[in-house]
C-alpha atoms as a PDB file:
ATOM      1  CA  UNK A   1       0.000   0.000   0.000  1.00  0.00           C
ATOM      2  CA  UNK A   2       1.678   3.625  -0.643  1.00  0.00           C
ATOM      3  CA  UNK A   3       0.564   6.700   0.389  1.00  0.00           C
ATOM      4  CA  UNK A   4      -2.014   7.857  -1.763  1.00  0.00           C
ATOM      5  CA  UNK A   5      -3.649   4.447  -1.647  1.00  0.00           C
ATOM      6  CA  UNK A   6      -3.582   5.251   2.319  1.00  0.00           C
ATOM      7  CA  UNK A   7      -4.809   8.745   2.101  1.00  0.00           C
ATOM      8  CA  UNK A   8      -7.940   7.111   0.262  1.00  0.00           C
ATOM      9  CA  UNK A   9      -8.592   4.636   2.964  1.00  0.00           C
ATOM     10  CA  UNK A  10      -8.311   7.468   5.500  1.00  0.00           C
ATOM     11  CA  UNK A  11     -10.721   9.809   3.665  1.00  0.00           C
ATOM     12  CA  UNK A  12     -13.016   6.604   3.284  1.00  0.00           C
ATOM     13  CA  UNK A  13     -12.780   5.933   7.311  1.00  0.00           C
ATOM     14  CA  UNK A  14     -13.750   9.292   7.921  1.00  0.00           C
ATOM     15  CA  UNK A  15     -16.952   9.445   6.071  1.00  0.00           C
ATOM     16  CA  UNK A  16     -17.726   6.452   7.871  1.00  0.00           C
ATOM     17  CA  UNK A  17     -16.505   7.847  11.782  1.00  0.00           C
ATOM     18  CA  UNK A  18     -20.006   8.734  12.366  1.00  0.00           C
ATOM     19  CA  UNK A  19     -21.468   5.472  12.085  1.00  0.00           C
ATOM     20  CA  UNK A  20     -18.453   3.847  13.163  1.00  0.00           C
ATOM     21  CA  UNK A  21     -18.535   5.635  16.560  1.00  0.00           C
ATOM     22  CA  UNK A  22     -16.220   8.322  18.204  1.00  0.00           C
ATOM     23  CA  UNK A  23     -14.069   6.308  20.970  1.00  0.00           C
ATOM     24  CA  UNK A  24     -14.552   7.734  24.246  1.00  0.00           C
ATOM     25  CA  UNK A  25     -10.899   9.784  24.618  1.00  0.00           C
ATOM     26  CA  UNK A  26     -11.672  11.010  21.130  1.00  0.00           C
ATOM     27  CA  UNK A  27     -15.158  12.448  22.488  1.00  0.00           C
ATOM     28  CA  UNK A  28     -13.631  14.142  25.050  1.00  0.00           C
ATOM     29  CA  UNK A  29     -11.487  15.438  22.805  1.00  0.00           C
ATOM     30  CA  UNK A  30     -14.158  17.033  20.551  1.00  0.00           C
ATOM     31  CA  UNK A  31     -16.374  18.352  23.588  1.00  0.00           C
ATOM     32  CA  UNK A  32     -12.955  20.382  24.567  1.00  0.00           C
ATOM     33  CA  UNK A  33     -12.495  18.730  28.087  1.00  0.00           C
ATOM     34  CA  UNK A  34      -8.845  19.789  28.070  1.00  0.00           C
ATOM     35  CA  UNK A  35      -5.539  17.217  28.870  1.00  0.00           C
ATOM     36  CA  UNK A  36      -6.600  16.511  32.253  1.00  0.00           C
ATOM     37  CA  UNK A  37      -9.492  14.580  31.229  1.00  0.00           C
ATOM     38  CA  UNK A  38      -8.259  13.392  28.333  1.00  0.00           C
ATOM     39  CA  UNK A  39      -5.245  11.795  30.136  1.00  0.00           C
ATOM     40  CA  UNK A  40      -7.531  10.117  33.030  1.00  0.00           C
ATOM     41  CA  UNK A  41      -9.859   9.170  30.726  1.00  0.00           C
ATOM     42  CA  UNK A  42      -6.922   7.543  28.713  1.00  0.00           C
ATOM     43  CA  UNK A  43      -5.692   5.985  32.152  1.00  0.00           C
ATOM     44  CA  UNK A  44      -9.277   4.698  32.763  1.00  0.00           C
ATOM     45  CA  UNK A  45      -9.369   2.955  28.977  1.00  0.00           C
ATOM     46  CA  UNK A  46      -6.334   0.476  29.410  1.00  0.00           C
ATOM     47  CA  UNK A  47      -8.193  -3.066  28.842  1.00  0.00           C
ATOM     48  CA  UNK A  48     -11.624  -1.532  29.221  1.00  0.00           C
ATOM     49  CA  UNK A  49     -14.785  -1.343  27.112  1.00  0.00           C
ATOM     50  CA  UNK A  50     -15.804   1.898  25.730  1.00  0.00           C
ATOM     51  CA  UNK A  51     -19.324   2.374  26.961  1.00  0.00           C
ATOM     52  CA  UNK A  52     -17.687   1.739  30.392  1.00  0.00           C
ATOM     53  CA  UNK A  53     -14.735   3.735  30.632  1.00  0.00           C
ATOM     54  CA  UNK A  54     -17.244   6.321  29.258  1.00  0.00           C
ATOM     55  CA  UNK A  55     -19.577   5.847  32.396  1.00  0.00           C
ATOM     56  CA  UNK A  56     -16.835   5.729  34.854  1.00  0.00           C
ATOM     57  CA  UNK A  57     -15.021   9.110  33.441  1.00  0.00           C
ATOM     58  CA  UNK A  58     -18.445  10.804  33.739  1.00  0.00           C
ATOM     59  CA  UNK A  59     -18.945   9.525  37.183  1.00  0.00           C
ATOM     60  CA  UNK A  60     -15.277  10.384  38.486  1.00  0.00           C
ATOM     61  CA  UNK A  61     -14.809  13.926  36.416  1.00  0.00           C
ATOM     62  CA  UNK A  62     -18.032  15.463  37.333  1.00  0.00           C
ATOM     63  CA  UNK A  63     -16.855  16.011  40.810  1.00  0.00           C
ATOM     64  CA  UNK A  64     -13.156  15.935  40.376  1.00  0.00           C
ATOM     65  CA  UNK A  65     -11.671  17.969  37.083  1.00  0.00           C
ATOM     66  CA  UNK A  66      -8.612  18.701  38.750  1.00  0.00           C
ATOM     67  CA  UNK A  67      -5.456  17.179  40.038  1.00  0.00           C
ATOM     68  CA  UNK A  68      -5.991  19.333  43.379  1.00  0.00           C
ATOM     69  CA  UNK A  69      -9.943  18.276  43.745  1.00  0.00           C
ATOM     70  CA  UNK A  70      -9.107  14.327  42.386  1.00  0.00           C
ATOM     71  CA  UNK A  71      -6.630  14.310  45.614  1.00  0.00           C
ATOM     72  CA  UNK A  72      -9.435  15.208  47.969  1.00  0.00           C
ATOM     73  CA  UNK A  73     -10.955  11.832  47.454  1.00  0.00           C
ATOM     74  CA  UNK A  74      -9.530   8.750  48.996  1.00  0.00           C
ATOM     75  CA  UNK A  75      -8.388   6.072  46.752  1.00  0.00           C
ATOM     76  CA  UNK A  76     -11.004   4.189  47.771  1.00  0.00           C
ATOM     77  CA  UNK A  77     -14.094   6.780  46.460  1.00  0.00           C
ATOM     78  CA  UNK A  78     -11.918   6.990  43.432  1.00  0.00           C
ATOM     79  CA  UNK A  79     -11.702   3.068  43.049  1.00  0.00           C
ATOM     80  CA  UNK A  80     -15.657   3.016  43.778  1.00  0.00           C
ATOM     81  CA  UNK A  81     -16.697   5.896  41.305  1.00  0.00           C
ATOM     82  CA  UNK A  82     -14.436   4.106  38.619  1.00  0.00           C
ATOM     83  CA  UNK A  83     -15.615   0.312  38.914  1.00  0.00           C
ATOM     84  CA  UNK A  84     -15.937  -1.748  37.174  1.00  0.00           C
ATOM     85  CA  UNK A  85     -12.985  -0.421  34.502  1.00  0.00           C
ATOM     86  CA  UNK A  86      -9.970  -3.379  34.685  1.00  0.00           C
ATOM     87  CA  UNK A  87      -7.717  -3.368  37.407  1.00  0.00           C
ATOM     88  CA  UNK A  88      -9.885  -0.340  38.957  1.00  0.00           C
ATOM     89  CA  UNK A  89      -7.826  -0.602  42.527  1.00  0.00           C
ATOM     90  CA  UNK A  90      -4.802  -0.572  40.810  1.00  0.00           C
ATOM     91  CA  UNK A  91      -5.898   2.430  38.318  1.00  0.00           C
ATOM     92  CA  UNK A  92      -7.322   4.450  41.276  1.00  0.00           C
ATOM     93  CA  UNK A  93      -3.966   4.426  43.012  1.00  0.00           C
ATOM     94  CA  UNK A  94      -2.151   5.590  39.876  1.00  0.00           C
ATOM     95  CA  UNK A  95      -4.389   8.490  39.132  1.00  0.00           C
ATOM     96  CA  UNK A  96      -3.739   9.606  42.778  1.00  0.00           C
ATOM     97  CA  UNK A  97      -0.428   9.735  42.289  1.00  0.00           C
ATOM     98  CA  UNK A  98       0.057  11.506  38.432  1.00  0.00           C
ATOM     99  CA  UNK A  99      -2.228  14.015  40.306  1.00  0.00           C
ATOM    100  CA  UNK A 100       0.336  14.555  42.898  1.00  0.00           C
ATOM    101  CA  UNK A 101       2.832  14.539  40.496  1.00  0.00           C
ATOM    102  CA  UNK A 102       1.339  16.923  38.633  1.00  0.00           C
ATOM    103  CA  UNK A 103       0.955  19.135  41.634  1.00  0.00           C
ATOM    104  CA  UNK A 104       4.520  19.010  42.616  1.00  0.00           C
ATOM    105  CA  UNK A 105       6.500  18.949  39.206  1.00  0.00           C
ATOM    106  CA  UNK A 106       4.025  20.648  36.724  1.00  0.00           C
ATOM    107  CA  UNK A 107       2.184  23.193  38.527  1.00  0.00           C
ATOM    108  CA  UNK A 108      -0.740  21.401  38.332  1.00  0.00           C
ATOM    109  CA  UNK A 109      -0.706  21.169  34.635  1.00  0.00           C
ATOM    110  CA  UNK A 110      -0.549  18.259  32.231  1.00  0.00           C
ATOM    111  CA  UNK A 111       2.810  18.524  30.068  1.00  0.00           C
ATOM    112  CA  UNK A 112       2.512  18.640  26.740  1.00  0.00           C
ATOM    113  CA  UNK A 113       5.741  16.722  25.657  1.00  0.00           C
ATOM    114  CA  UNK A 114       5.855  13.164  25.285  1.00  0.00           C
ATOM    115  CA  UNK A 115       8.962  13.352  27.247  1.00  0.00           C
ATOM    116  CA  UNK A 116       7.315  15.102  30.197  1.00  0.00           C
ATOM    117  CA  UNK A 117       4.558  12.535  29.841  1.00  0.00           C
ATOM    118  CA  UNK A 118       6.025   9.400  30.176  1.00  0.00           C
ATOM    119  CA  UNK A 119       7.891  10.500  33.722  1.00  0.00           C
ATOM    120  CA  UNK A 120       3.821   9.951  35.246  1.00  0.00           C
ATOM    121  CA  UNK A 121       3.420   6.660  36.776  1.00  0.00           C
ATOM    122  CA  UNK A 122       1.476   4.669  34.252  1.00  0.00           C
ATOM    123  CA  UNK A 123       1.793   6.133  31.268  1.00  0.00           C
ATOM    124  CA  UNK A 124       3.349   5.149  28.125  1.00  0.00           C
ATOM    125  CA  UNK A 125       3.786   6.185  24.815  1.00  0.00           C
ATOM    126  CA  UNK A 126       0.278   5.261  23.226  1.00  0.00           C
ATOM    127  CA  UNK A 127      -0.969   7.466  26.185  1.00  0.00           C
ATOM    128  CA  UNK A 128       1.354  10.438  26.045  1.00  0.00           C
ATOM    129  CA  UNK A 129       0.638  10.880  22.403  1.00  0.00           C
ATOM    130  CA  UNK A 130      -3.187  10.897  22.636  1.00  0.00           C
ATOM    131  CA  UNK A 131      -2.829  13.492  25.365  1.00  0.00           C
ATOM    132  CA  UNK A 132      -0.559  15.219  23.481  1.00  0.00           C
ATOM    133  CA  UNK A 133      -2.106  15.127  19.803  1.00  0.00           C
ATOM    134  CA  UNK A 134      -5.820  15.315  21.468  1.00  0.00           C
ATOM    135  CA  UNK A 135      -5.297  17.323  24.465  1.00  0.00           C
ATOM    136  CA  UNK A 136      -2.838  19.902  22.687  1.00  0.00           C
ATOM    137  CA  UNK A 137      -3.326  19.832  18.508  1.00  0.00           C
ATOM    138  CA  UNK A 138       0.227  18.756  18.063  1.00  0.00           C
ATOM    139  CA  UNK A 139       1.954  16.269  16.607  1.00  0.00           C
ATOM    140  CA  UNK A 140       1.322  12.411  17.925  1.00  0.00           C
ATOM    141  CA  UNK A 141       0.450   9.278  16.858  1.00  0.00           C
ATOM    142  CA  UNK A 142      -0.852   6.915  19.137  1.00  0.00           C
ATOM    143  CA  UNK A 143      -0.674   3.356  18.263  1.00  0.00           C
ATOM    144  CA  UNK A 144      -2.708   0.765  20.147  1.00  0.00           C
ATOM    145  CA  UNK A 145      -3.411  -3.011  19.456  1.00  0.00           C
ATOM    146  CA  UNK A 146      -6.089  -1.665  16.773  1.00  0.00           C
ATOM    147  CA  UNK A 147      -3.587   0.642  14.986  1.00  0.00           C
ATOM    148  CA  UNK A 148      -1.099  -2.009  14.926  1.00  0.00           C
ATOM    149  CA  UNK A 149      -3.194  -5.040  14.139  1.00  0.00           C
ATOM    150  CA  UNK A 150      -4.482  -2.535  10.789  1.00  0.00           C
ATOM    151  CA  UNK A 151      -2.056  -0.550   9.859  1.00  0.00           C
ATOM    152  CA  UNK A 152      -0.128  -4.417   9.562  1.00  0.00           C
ATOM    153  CA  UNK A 153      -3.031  -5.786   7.706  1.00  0.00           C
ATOM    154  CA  UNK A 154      -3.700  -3.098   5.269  1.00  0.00           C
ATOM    155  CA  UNK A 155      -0.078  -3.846   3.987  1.00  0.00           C
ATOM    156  CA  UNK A 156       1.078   0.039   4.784  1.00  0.00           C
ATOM    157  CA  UNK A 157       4.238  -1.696   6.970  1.00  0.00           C
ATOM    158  CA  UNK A 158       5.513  -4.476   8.905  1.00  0.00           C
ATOM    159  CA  UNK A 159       6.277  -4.368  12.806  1.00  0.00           C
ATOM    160  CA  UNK A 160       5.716  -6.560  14.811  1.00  0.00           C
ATOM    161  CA  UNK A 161       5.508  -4.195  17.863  1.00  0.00           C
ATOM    162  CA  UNK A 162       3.191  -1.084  18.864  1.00  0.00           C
ATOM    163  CA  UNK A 163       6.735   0.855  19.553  1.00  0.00           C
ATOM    164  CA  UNK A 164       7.739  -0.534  15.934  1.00  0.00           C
ATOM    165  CA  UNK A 165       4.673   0.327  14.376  1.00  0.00           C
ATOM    166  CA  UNK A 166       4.176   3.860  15.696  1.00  0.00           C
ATOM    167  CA  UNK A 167       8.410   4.776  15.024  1.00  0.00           C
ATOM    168  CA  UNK A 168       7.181   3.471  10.992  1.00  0.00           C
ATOM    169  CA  UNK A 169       4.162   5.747  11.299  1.00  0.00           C
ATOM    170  CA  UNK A 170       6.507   8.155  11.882  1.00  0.00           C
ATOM    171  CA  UNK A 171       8.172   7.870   8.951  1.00  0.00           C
ATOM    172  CA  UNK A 172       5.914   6.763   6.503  1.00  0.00           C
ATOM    173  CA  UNK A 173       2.526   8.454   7.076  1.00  0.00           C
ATOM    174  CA  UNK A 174       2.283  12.299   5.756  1.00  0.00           C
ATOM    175  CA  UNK A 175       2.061  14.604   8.832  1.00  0.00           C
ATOM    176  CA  UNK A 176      -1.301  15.444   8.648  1.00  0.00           C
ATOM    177  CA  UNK A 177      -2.810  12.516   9.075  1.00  0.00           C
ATOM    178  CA  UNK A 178      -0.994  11.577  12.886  1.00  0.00           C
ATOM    179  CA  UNK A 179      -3.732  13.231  15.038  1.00  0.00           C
ATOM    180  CA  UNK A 180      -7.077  11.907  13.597  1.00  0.00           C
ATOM    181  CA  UNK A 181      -5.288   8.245  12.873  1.00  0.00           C
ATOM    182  CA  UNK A 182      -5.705   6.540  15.641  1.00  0.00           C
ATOM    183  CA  UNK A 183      -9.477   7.450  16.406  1.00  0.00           C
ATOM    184  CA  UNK A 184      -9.954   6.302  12.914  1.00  0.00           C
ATOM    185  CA  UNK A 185      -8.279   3.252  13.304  1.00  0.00           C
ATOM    186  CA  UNK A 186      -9.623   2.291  16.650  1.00  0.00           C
ATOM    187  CA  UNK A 187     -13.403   2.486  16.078  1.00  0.00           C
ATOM    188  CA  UNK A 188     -12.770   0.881  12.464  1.00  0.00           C
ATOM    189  CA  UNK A 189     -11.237  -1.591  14.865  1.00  0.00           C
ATOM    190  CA  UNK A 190     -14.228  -1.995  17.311  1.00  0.00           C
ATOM    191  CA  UNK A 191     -16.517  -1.905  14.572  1.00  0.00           C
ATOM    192  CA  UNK A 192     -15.627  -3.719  11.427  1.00  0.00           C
ATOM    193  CA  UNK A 193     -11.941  -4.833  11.603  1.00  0.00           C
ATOM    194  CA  UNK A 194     -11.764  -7.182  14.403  1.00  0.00           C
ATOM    195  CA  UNK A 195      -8.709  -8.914  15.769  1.00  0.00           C
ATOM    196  CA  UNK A 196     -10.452 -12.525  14.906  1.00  0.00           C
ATOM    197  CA  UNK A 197     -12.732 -12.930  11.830  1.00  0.00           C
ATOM    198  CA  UNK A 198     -13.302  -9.234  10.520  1.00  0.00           C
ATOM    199  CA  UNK A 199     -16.191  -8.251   8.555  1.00  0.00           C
ATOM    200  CA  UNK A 200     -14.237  -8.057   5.618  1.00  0.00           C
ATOM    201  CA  UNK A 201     -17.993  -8.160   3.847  1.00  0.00           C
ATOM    202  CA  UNK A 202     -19.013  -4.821   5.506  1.00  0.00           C
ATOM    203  CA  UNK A 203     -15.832  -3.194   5.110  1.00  0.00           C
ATOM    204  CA  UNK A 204     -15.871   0.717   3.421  1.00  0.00           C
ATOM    205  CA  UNK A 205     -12.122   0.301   2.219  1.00  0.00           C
ATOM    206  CA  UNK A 206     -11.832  -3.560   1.052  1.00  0.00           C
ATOM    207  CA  UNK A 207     -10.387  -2.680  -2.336  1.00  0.00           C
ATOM    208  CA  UNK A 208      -7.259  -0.946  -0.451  1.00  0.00           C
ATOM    209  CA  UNK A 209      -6.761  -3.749   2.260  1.00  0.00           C
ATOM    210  CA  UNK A 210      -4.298  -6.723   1.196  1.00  0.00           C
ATOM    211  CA  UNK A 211      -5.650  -8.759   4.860  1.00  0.00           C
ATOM    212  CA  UNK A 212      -2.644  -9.912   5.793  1.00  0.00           C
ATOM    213  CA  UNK A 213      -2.318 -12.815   8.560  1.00  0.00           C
ATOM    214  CA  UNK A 214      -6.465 -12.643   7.733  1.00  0.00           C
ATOM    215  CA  UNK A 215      -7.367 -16.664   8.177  1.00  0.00           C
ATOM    216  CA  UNK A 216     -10.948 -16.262   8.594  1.00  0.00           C
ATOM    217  CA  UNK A 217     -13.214 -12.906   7.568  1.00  0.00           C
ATOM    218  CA  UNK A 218     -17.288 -12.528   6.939  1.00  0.00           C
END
């Protein structure tokens, strides 16, 4: 696949977004929640279903949109508001402490580097470029199991690594496609290209996609 084939299958995907679905981080993006949100949202997401990391953001933001008001509540209010999102104890614990963190070291203010991002406890590089391509408009691409299993599959490269694939990304895809590629790619990935059996029958960009590794599709 080269790059105009790819800048088809991205203008294809995005006619499609609304049907498809905005994922929850990207939502928050959109509604202009700002990088706080966005990154505990993010934090909240890790091996969780949409509709409820959705639920549990609403139910732990509304009363806690700051690192200073999120460290007023006892890990064990946080753990409550956020159940049941995976490893919720474990996750409640963390956001206590990036909110300290970012009390002490950023003046209560998420960084906008990836560098500065990936010094908070929990968070890695698929997180600290959503933040920063969705919380700040500049230059990220996040790559999760959806944007690698794809981007792999569509024939665009070959990693065999999320680090691998996003470094490729890097190099390969044109610049202006980094911040709206992986919502794209993940609720294509929820949606229609699954990890096992995709709905290669439903699919808006077929023609484009040379399904590698695809065993089985409907």
């Amino acid at each position: 696949m080269n790059d105009r084939q790819m800048s088809a299958v991205i203008e294809a995907l995005t006619d499609e977004l609304e049907s498809l679905g905005l994922p929850i981080v990207s939502r928050y993006a959109e509604d202009q929640r700002g990088p706080f949100a966005i990154l505990i949202s993010t934090i909240l997401s890790l091996r969780t279903k949409d509709e409820v990391t959705a639920a549990a953001a609403e139910r732990l933001l509304s009363g806690a949109a700051t690192p200073e008001a999120m460290l007023k509540l006892p890990a064990e209010d946080i753990s409550r508001l956020i159940y049941p999102v995976g490893f919720y104890r474990n996750k409640a614990k963390t956001i206590r402490e990036i909110c300290q963190t970012l009390i002490d070291r950023f003046d209560s203010k998420v960084p906008d580097t990836i560098e500065a991002l990936l010094t908070l406890k929990g968070v890695g590089r698929k997180t600290a470029n959503l933040v920063v391509s969705l919380g700040y408009q500049k230059d990220g691409i996040c790559v999760d199991t959806h944007v690698h299993r794809i981007t792999n599959r569509l024939g665009y490269i070959k990693t065999k690594t999320p680090e691998q694939t996003e470094y490729a990304l890097r190099d390969k895809l044109p610049r202006k496609y980094w911040s709206v590629y992986n919502t794209l790619m993940v609720a294509f990935g929820k949606r229609i290209c699954l990890p096992v059996s995709p709905l290669c029958s439903r699919c808006p960009i077929s023609e484009c996609c040379a399904r590698i590794n695809v065993v089985k599709s409907r």
